[in-house]
PDB file of N, CA and C in Angstrom:
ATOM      1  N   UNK A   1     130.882 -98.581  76.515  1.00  0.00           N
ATOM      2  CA  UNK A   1     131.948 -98.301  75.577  1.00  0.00           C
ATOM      3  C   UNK A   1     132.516 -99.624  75.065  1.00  0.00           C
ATOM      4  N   UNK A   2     132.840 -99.421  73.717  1.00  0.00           N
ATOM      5  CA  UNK A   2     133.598-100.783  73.104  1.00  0.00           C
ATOM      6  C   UNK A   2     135.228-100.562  72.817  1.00  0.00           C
ATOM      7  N   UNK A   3     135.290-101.823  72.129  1.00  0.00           N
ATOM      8  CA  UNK A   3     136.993-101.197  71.404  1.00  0.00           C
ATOM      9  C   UNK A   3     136.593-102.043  69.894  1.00  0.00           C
ATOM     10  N   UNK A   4     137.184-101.162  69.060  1.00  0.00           N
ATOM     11  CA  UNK A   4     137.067-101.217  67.661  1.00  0.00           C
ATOM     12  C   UNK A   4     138.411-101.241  67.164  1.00  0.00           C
ATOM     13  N   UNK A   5     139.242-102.344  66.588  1.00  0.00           N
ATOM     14  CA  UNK A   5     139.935-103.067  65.867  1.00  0.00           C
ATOM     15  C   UNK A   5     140.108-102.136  64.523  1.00  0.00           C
ATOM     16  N   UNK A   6     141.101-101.726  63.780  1.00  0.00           N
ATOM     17  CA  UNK A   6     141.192-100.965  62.893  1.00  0.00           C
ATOM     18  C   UNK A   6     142.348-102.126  61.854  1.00  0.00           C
ATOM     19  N   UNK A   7     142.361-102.234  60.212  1.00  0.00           N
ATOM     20  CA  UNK A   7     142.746-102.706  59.443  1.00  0.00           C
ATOM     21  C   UNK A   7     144.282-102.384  60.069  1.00  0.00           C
ATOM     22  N   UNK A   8     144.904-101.193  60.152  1.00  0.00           N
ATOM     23  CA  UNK A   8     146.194-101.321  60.763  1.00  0.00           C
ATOM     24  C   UNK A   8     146.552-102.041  61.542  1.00  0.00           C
ATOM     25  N   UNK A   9     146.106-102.192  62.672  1.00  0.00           N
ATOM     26  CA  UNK A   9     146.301-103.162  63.787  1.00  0.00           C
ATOM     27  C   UNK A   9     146.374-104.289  63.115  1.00  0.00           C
ATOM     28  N   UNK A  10     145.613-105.400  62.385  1.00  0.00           N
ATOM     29  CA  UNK A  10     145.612-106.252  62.202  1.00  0.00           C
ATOM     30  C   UNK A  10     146.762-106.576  61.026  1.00  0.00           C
ATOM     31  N   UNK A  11     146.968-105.841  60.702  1.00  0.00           N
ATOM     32  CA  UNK A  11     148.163-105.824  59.332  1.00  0.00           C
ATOM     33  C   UNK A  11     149.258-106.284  59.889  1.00  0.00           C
ATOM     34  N   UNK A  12     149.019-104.589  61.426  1.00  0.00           N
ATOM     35  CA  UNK A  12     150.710-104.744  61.863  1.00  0.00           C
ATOM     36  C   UNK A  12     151.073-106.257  63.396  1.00  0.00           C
ATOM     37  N   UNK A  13     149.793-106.859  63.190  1.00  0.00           N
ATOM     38  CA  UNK A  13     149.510-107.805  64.483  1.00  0.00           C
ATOM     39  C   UNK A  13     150.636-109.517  62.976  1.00  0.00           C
ATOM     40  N   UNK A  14     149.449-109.100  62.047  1.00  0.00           N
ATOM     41  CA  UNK A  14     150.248-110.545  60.867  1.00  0.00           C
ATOM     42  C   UNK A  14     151.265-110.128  60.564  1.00  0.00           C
ATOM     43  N   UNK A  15     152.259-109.368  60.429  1.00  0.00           N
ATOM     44  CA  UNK A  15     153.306-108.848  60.251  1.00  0.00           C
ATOM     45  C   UNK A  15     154.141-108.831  61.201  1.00  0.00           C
ATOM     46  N   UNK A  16     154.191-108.867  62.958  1.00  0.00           N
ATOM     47  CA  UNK A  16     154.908-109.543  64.093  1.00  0.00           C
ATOM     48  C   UNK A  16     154.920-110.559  63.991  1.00  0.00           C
ATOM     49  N   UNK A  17     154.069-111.383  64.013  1.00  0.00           N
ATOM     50  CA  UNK A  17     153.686-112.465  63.964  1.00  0.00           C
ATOM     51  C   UNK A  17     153.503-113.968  62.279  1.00  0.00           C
ATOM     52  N   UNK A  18     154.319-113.142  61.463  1.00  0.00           N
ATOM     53  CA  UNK A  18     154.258-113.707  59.949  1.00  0.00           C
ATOM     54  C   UNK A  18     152.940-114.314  59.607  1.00  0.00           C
ATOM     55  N   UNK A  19     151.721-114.160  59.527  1.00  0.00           N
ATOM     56  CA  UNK A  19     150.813-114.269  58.969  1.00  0.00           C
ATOM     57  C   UNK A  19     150.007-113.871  58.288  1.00  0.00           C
ATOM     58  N   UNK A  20     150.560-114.591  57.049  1.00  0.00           N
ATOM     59  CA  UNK A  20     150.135-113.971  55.626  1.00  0.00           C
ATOM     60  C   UNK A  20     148.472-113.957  54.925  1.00  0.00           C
ATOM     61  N   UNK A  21     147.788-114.180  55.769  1.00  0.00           N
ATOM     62  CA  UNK A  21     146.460-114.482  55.769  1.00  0.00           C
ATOM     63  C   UNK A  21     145.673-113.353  56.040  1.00  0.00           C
ATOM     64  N   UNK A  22     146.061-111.813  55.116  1.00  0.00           N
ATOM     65  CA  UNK A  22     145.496-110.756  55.094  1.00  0.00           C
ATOM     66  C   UNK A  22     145.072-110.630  53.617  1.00  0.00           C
ATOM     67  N   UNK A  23     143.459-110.946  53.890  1.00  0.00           N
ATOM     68  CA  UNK A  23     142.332-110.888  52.143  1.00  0.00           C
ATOM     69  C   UNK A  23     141.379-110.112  53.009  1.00  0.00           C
ATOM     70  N   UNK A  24     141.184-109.118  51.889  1.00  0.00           N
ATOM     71  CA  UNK A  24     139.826-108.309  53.082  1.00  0.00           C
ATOM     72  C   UNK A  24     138.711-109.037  52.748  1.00  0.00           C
ATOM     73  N   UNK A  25     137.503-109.146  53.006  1.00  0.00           N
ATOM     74  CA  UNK A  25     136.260-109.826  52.743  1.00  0.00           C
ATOM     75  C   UNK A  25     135.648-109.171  51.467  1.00  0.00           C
ATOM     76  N   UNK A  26     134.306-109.284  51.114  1.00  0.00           N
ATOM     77  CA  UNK A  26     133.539-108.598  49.990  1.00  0.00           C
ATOM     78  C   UNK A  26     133.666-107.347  50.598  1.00  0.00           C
ATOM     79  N   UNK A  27     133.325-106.807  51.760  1.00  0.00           N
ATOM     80  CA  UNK A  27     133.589-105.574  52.653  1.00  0.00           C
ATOM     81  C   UNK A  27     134.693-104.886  52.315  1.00  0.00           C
ATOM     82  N   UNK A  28     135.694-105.272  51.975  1.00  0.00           N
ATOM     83  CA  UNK A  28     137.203-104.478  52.362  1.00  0.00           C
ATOM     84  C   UNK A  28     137.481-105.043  53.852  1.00  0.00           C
ATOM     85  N   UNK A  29     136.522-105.689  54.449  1.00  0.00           N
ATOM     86  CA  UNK A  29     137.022-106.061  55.817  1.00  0.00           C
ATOM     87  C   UNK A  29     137.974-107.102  56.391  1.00  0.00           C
ATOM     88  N   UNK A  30     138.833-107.085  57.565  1.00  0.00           N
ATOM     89  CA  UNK A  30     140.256-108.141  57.511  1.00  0.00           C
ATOM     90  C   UNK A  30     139.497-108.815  58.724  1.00  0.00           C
ATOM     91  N   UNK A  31     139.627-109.723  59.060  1.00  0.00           N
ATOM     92  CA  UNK A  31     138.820-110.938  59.987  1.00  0.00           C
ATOM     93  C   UNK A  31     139.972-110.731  61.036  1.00  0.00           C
ATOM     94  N   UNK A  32     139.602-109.969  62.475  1.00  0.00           N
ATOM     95  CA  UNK A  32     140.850-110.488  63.454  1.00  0.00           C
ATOM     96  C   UNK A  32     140.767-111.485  64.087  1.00  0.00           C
ATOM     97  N   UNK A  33     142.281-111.398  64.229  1.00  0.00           N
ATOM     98  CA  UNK A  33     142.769-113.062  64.655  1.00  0.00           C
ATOM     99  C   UNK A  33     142.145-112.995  66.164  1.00  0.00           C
ATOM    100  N   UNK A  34     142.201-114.339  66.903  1.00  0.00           N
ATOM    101  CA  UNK A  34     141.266-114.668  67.803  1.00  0.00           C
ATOM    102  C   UNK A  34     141.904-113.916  69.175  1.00  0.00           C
ATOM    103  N   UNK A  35     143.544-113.389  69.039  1.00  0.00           N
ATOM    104  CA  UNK A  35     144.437-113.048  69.914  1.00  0.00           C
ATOM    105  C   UNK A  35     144.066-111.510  69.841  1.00  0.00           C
ATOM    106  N   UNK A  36     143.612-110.755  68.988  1.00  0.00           N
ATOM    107  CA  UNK A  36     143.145-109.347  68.838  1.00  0.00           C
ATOM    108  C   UNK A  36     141.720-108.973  69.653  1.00  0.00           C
ATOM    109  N   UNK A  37     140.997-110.211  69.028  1.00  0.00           N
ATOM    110  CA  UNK A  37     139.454-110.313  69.122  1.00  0.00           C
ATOM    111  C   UNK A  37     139.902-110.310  71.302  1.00  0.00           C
ATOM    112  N   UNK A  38     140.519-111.185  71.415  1.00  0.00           N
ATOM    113  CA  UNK A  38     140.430-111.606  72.890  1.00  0.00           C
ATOM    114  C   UNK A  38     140.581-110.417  74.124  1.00  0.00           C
ATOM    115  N   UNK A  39     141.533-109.537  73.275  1.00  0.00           N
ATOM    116  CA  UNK A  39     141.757-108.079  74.492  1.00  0.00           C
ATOM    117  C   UNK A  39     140.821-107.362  74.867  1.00  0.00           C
ATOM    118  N   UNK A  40     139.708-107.886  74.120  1.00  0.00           N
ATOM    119  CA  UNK A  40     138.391-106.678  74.866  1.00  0.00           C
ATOM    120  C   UNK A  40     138.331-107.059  76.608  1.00  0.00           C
ATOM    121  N   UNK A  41     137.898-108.521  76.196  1.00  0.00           N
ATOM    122  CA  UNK A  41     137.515-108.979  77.871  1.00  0.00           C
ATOM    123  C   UNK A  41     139.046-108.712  78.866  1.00  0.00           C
ATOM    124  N   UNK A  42     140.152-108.942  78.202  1.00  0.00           N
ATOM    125  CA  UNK A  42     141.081-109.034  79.057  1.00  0.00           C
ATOM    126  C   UNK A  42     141.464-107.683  80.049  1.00  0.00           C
ATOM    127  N   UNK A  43     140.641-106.498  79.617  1.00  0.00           N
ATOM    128  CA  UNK A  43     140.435-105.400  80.315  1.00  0.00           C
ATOM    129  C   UNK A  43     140.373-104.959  81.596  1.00  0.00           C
ATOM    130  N   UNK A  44     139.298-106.394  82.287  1.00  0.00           N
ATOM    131  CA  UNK A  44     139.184-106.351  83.883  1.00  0.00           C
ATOM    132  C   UNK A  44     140.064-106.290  84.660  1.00  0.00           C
ATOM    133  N   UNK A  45     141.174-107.436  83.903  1.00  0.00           N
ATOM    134  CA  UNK A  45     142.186-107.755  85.115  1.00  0.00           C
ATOM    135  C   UNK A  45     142.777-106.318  85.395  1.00  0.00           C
ATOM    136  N   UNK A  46     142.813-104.965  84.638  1.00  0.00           N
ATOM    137  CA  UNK A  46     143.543-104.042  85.201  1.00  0.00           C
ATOM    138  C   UNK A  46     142.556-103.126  85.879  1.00  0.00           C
ATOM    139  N   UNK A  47     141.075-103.094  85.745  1.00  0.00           N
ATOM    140  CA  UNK A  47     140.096-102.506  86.225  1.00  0.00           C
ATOM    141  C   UNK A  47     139.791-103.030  87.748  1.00  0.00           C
ATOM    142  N   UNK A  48     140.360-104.381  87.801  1.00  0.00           N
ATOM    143  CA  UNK A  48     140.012-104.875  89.291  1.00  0.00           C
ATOM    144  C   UNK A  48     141.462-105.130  89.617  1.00  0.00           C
ATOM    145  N   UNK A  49     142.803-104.499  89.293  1.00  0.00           N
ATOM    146  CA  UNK A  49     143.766-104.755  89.786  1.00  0.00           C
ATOM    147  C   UNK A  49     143.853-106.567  90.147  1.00  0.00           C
ATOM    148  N   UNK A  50     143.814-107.158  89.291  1.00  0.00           N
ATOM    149  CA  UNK A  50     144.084-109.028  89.013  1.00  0.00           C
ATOM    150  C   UNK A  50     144.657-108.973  87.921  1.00  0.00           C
ATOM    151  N   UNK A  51     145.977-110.168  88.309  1.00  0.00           N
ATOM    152  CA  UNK A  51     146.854-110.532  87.250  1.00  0.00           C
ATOM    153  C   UNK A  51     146.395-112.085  86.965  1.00  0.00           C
ATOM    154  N   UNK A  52     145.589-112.145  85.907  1.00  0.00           N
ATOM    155  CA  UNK A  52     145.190-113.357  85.292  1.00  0.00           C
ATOM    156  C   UNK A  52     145.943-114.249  85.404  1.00  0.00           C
ATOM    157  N   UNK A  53     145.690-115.375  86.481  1.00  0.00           N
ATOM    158  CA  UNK A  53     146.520-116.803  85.918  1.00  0.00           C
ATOM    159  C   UNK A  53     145.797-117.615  84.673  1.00  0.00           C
ATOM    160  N   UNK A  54     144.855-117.843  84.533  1.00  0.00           N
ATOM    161  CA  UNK A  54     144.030-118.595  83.352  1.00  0.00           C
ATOM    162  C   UNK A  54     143.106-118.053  82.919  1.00  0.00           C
ATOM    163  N   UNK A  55     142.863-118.107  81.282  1.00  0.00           N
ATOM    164  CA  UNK A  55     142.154-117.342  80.931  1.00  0.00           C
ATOM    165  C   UNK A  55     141.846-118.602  79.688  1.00  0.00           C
ATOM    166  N   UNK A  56     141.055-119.373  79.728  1.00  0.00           N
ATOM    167  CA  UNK A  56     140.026-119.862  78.580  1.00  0.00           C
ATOM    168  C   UNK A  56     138.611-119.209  78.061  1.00  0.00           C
ATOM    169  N   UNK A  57     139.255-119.289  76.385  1.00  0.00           N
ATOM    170  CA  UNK A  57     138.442-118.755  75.537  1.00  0.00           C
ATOM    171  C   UNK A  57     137.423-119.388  74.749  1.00  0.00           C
ATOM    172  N   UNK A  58     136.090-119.273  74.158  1.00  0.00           N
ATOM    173  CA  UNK A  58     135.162-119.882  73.617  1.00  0.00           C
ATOM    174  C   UNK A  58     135.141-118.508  72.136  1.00  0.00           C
ATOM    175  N   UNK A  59     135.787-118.877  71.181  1.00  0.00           N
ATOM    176  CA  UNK A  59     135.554-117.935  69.722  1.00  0.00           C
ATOM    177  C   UNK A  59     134.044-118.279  69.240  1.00  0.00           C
ATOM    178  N   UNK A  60     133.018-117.420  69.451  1.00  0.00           N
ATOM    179  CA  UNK A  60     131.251-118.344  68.413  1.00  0.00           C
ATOM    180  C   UNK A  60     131.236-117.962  67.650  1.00  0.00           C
ATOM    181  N   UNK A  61     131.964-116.527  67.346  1.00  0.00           N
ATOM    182  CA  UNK A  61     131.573-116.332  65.493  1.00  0.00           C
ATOM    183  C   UNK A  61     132.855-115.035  65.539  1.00  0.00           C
ATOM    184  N   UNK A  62     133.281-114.866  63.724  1.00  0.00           N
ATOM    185  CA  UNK A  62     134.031-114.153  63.169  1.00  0.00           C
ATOM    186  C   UNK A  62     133.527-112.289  63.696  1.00  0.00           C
ATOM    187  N   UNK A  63     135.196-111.725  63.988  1.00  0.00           N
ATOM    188  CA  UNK A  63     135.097-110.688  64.008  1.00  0.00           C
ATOM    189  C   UNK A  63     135.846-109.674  63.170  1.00  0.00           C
ATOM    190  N   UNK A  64     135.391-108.677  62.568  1.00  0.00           N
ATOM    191  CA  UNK A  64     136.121-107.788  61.427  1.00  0.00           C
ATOM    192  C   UNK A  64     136.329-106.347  61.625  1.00  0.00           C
ATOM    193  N   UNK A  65     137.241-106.009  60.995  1.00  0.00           N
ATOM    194  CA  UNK A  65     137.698-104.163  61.219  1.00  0.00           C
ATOM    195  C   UNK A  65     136.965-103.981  61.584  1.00  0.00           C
ATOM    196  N   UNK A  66     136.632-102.546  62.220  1.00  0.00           N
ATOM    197  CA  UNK A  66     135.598-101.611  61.925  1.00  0.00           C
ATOM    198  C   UNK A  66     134.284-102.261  62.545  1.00  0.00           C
ATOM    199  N   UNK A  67     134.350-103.360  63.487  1.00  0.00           N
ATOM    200  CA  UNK A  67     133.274-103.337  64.282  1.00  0.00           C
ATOM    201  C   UNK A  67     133.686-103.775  65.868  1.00  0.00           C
ATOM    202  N   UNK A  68     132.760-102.640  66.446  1.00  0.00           N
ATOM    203  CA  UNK A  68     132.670-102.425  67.938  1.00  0.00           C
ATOM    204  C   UNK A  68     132.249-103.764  68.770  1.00  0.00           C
ATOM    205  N   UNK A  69     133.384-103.998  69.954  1.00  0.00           N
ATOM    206  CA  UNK A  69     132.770-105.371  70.936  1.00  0.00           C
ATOM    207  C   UNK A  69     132.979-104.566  72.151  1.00  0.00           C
ATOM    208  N   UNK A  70     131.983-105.193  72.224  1.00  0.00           N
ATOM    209  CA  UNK A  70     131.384-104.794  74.018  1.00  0.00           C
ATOM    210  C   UNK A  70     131.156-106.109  74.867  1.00  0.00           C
ATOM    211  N   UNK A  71     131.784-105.487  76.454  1.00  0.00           N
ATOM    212  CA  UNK A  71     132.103-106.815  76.870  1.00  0.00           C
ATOM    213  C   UNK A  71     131.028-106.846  78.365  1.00  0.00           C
ATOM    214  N   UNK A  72     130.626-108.047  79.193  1.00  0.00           N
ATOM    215  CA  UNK A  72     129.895-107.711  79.994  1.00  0.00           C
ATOM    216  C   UNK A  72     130.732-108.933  80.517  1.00  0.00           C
ATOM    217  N   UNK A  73     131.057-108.593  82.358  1.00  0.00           N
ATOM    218  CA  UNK A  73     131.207-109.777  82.860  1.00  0.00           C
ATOM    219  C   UNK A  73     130.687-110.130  84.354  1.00  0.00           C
ATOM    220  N   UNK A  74     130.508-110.926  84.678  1.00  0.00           N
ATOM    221  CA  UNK A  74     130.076-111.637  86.015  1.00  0.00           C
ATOM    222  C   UNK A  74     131.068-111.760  87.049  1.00  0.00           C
ATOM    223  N   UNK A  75     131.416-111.352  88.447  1.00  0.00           N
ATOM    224  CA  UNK A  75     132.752-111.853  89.221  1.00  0.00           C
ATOM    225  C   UNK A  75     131.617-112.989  89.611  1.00  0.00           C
ATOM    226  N   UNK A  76     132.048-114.172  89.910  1.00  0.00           N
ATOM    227  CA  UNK A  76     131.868-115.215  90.443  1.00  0.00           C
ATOM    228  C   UNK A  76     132.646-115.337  91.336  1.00  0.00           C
ATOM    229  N   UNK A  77     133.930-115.365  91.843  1.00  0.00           N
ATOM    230  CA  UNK A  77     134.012-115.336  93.195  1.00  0.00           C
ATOM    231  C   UNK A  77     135.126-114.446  93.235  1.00  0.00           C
ATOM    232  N   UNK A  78     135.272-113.382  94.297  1.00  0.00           N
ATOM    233  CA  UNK A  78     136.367-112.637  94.938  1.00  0.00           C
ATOM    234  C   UNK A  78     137.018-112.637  96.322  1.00  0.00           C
ATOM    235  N   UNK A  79     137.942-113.041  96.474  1.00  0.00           N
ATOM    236  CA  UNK A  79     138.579-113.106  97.932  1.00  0.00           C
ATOM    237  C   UNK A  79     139.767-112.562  97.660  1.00  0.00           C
ATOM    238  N   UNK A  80     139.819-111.211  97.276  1.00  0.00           N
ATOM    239  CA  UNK A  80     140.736-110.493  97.230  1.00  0.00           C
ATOM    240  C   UNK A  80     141.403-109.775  98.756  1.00  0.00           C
ATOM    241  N   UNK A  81     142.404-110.131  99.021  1.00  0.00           N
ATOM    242  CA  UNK A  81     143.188-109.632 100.348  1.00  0.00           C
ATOM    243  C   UNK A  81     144.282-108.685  99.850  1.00  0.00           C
ATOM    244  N   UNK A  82     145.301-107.843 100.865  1.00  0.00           N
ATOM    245  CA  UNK A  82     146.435-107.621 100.566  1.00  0.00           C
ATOM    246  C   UNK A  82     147.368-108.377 100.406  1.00  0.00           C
ATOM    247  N   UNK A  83     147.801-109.807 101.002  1.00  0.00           N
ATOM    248  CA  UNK A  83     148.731-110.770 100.760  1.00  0.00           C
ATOM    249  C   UNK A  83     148.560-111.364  99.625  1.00  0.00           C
ATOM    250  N   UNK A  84     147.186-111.626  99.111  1.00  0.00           N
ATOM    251  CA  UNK A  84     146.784-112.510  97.919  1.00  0.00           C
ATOM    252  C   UNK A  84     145.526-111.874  96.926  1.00  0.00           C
ATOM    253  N   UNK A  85     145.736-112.579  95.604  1.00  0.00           N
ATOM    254  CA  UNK A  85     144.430-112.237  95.132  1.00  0.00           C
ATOM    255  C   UNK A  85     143.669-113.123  94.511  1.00  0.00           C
ATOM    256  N   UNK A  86     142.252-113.206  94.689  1.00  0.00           N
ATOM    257  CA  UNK A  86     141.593-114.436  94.173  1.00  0.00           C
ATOM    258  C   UNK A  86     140.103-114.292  93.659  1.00  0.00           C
ATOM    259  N   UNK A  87     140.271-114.145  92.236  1.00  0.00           N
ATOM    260  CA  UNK A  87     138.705-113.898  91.683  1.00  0.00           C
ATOM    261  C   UNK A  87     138.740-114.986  90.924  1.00  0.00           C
ATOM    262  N   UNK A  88     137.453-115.006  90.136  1.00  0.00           N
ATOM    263  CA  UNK A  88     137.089-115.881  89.116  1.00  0.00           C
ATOM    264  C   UNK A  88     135.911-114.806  88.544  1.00  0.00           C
ATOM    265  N   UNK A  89     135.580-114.721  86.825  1.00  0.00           N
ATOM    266  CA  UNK A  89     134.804-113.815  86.211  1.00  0.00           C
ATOM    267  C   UNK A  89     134.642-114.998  84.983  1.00  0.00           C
ATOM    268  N   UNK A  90     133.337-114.482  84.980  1.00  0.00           N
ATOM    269  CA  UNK A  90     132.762-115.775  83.148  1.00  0.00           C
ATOM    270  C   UNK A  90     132.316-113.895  82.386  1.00  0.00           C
ATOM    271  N   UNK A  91     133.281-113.941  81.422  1.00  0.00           N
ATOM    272  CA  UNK A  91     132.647-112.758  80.527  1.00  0.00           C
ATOM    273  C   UNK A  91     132.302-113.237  79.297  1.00  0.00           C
ATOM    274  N   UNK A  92     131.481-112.080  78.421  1.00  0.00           N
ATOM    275  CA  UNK A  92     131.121-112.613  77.257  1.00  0.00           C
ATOM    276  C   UNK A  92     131.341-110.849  76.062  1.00  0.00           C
ATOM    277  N   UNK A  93     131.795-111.202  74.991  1.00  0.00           N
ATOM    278  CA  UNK A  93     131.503-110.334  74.268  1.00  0.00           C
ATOM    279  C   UNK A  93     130.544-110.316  73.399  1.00  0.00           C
ATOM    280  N   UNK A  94     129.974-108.932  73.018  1.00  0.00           N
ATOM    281  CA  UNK A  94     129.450-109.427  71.879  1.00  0.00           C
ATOM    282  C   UNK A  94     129.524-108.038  70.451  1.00  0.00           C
ATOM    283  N   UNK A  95     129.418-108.573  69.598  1.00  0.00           N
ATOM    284  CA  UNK A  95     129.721-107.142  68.168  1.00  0.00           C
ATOM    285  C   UNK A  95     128.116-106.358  68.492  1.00  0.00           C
ATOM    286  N   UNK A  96     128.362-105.381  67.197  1.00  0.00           N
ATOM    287  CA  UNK A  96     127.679-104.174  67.043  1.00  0.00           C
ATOM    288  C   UNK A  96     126.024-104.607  66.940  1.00  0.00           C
ATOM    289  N   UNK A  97     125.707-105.966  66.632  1.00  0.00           N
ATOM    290  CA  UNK A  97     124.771-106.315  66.306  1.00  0.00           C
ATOM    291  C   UNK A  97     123.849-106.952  67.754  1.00  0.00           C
ATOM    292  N   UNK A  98     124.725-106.771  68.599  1.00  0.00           N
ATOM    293  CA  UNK A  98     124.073-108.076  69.673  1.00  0.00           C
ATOM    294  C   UNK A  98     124.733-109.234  69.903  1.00  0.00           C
ATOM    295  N   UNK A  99     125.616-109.851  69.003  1.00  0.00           N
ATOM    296  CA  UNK A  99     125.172-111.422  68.944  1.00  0.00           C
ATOM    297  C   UNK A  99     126.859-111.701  69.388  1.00  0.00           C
ATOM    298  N   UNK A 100     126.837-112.864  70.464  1.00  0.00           N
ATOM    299  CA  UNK A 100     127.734-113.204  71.319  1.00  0.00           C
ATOM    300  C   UNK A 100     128.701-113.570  70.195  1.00  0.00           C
ATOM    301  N   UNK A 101     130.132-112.848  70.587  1.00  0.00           N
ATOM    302  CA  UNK A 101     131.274-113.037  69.515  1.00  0.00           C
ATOM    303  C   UNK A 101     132.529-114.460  70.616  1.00  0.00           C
ATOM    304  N   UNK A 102     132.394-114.111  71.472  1.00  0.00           N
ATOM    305  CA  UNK A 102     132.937-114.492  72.611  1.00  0.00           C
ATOM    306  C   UNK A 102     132.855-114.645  74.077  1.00  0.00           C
ATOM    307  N   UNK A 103     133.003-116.135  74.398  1.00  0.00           N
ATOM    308  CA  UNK A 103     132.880-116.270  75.816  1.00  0.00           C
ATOM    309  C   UNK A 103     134.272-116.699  76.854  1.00  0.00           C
ATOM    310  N   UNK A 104     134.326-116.296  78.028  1.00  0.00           N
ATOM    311  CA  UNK A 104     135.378-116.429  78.684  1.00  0.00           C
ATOM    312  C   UNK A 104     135.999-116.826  79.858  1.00  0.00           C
ATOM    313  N   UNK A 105     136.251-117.295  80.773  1.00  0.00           N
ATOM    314  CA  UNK A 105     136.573-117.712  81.989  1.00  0.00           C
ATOM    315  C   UNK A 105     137.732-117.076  82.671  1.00  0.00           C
ATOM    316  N   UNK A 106     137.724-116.752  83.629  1.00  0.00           N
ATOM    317  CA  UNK A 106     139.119-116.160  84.030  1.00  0.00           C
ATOM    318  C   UNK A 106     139.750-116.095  85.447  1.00  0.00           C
ATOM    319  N   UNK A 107     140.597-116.128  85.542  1.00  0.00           N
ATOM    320  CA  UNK A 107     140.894-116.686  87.136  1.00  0.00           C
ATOM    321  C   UNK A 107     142.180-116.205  87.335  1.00  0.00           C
ATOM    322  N   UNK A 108     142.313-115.518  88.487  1.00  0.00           N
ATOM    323  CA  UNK A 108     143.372-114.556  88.808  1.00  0.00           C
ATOM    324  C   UNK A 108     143.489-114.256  90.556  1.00  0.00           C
TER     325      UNK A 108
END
C-alpha cells in the first residue's frame, strides 16, 4: 500500500505555511514540498511504537499530486526494552514508476 498526496493537501500545506509557489506542471500537477513527500517513510515510527530522535533525508527526484509512494525499510539495529528504546532503519521510497524518490535514515 502507498499514500497518494492530493492537490488539496498541498494547497492547504502552502497556505499554513505562506508558500506561494503553487503552478501546476503541463499535467495540472502541484510538485510536493519535500515536508509532504517525507511522511510516507515517517510511518514506522508508529508501526514499531519509536519516537524518532533523527531523521535525515536524501530528496533524488520530484514528486507530484496524484502519484502513489511506496516505502520499504531495513531495521538495522533494535534494542528495544521497556525502560528504553533504540532502533536505527535506512528506508527508501519510491513513486508509481519504480524509481527511488527518497532515501532515509532514522534513529529513535
Amino acid at each position: 500500500m502507498g499514500r497518494v498526496s492530493t492537490k488539496e493537501e498541498v494547497q492547504a500545506f502552502c497556505t499554513i505555511f505562506r508558500d506561494h509557489h503553487v503552478t501546476p506542471d503541463e499535467h495540472g500537477r502541484l510538485l510536493l514540498r519535500g515536508l509532504i513527500t517525507a511522511t510516507a517513510p515517517t510511518k514506522i515510527g508508529g508501526d514499531l511504537h519509536v519516537l524518532a530522535r533523527k531523521m535525515v533525508f536524501n530528496f533524488l527526484r520530484p514528486v507530484f499530486t496524484g502519484d502513489t509512494i511506496r516505502r520499504k525499510e531495513t531495521v538495522t539495529h533494535d534494542e528495544r526494552m521497556e525502560s528504553k528504546a533504540g532502533i536505527a532503519c535506512d528506508l527508501t521510497c519510491f513513486n508509481r514508476d519504480g524509481k527511488k524518490v527518497l532515501d532515509e535514515s532514522l534513529k529513535g
